[in-house]
Protein backbone atom coordinates (compact mmCIF):
# COMPACT_ATOMS: atom_id res chain seq x y z
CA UNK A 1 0.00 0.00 0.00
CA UNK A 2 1.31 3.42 -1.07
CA UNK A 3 3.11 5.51 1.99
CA UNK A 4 1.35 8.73 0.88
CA UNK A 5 -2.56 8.91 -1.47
CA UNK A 6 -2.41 8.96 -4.93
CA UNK A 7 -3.48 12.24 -6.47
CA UNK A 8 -6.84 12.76 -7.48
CA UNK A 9 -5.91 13.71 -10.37
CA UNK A 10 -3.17 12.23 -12.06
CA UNK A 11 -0.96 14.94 -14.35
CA UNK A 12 -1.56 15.28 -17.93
CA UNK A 13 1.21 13.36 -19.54
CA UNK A 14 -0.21 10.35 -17.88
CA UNK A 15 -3.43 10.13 -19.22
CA UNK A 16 -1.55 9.91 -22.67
CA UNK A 17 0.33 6.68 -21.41
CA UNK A 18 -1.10 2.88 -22.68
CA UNK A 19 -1.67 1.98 -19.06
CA UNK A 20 -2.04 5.13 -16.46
CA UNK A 21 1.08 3.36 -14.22
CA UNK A 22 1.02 4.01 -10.34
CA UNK A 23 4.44 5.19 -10.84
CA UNK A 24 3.37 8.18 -12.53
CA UNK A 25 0.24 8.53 -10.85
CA UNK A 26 2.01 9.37 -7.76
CA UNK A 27 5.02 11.46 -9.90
CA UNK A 28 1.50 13.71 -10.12
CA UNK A 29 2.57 15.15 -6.73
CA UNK A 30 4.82 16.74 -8.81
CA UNK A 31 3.10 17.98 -12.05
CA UNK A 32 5.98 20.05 -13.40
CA UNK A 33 8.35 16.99 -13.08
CA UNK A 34 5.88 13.96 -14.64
CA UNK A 35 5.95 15.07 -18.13
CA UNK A 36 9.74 15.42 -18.96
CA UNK A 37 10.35 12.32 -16.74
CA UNK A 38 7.70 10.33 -18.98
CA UNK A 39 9.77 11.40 -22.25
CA UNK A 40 12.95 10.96 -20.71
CA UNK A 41 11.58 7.24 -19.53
CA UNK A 42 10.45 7.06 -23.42
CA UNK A 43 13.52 8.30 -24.95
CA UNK A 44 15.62 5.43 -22.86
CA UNK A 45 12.52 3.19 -23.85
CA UNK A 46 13.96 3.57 -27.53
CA UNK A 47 17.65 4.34 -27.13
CA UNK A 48 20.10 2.67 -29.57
CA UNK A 49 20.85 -0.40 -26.74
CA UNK A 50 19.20 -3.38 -27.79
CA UNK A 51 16.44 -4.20 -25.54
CA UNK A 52 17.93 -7.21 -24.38
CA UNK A 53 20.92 -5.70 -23.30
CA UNK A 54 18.59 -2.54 -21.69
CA UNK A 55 16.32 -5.34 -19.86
CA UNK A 56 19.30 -6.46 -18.31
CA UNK A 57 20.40 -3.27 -16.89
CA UNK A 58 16.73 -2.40 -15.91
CA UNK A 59 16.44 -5.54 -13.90
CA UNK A 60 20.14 -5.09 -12.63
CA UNK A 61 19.06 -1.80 -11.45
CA UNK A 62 15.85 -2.72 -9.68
CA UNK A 63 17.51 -5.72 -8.00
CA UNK A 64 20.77 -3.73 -6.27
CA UNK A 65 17.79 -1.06 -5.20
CA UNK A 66 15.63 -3.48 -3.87
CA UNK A 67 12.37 -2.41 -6.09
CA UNK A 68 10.28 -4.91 -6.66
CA UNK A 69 7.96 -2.88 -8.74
CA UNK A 70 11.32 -2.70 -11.15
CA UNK A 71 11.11 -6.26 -11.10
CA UNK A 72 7.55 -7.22 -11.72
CA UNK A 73 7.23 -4.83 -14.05
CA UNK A 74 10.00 -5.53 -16.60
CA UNK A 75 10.10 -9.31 -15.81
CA UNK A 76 7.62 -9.76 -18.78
CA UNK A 77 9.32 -7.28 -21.11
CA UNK A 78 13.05 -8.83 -20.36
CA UNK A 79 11.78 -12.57 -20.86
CA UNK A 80 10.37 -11.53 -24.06
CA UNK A 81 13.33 -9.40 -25.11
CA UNK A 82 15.52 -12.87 -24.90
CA UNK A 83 17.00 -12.99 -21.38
CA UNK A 84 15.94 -16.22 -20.01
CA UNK A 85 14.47 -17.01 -16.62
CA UNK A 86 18.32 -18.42 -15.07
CA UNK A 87 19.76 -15.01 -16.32
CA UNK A 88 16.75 -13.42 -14.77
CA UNK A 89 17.08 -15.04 -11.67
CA UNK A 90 20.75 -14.55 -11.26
CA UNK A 91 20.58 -11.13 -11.94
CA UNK A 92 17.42 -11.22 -9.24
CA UNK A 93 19.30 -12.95 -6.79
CA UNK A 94 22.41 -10.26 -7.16
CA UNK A 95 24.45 -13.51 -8.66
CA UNK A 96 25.37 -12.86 -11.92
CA UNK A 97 28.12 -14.88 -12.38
CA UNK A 98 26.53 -18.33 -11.93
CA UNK A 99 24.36 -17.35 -14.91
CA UNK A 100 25.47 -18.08 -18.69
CA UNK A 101 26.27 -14.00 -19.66
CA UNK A 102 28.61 -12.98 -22.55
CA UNK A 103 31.49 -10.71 -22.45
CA UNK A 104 29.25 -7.73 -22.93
CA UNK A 105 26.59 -8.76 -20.94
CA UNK A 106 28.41 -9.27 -18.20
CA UNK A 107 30.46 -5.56 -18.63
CA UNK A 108 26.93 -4.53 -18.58
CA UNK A 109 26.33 -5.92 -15.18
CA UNK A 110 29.56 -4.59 -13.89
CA UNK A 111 28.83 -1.35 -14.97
CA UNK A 112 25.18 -1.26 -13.71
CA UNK A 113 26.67 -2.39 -10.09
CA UNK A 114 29.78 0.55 -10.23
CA UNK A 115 27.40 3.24 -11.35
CA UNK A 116 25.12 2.48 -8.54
CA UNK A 117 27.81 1.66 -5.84
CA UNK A 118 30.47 3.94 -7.06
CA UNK A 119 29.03 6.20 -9.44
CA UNK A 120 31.50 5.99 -11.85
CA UNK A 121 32.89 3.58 -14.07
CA UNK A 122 36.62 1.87 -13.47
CA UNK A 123 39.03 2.45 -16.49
CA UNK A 124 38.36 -1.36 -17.15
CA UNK A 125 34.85 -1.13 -17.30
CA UNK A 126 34.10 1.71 -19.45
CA UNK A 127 37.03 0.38 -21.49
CA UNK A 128 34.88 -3.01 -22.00
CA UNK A 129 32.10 -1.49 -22.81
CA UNK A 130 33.89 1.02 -25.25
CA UNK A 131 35.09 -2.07 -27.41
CA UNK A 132 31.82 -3.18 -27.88
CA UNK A 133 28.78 -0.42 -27.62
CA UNK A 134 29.53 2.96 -29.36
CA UNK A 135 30.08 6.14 -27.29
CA UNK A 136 26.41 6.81 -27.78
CA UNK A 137 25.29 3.48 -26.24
CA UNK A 138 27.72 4.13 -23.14
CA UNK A 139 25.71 7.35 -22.75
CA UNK A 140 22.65 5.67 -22.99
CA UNK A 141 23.63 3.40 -20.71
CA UNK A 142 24.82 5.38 -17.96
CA UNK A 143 21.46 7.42 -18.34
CA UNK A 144 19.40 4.18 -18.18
CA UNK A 145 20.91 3.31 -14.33
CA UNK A 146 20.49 7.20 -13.67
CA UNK A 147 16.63 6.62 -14.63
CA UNK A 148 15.91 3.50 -13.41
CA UNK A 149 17.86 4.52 -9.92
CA UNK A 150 15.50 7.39 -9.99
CA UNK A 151 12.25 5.63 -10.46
CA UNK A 152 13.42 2.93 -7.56
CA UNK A 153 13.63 5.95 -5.06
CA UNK A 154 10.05 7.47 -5.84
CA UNK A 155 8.46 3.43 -6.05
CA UNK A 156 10.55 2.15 -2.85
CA UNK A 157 10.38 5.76 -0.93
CA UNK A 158 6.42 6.08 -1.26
CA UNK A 159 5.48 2.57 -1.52
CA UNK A 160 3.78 2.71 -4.63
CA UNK A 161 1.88 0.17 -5.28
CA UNK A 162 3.20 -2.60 -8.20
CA UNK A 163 1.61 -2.60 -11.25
CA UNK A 164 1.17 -5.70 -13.18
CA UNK A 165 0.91 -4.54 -16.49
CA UNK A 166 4.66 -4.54 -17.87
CA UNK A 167 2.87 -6.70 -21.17
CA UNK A 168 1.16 -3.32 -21.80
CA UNK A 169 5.21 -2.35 -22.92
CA UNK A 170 6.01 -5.41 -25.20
CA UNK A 171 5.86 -3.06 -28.59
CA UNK A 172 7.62 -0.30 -26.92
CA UNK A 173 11.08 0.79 -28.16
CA UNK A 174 13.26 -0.25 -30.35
CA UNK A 175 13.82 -4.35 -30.91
């Protein structure tokens, strides 16, 4: 149960959403700040990382913060973007390494745990990541864990209530 009532009336930029999510009913508290953090959440939604590789981070982030509204909600949309339930679970369960993940993959994991523990990347990581995404995907990248971190604080702080409607997102973003 949410820490604090939804609004009564939830800001504009939801009502344009498929699914009116909790997490941006209660971002209506703050009407100025639910519009431009619905595009940003759109623009990372169809950033140049391939969904696979963003579902991993996304579920990477909402493990290491705990938010199981991160969880439930992209479990669906990272299954069907080709992670499978072991990777899901490792990631989950915060153990990555017992879980089949490729060289990038796993940099992506690495990255995802520095950003949030560290915030910054090691020499080594960004490195990695450098060989293999291009300096626009490394942006993108670092801006998805900056999102997704953000999100976790509003869903864990306030207790908003989980949504199960991450289906609703299959056909959003790029493939």
């Amino acid at each position: 149960m949410a820490r604090i009532p939804y609004p009564e009336r939830s800001a504009e930029a939801v009502d344009a959403l498929p699914t009116p999510l909790n997490a941006f009913r209660m971002l209506s508290h703050a009407p100025d700040l639910t519009g431009p953090a619905i595009d940003l959440g759109m623009a990372v939604l169809g950033s140049s990382i391939p969904v696979r590789l963003r579902e991993l981070v996304v579920m990477s982030v909402a493990a290491h913060t705990n938010c199981a509204y991160g969880i439930v909600q992209h479990r669906p949309i990272a299954l069907h973007a080709g992670l499978t339930t072991d990777q899901l679970a490792a990631v989950v369960e915060l153990r990555p390494e017992v879980a089949e993940f490729d060289e990038v993959e796993s940099t992506m994991l690495t990255a995802t745990e520095e950003l949030l523990t560290q915030h910054t990347l090691t020499d080594a990581t960004l490195g990695t990541l450098r060989k293999h995404l291009t300096d626009r995907q490394v942006t993108e990248l670092i801006t998805t864990v900056g999102y997704y971190t953000m999100l976790a604080g509003l869903l864990n702080g306030l207790g908003v209530d989980i949504d199960p409607a991450g289906e609703k997102y299959l056909g959003m973003g790029r493939s």
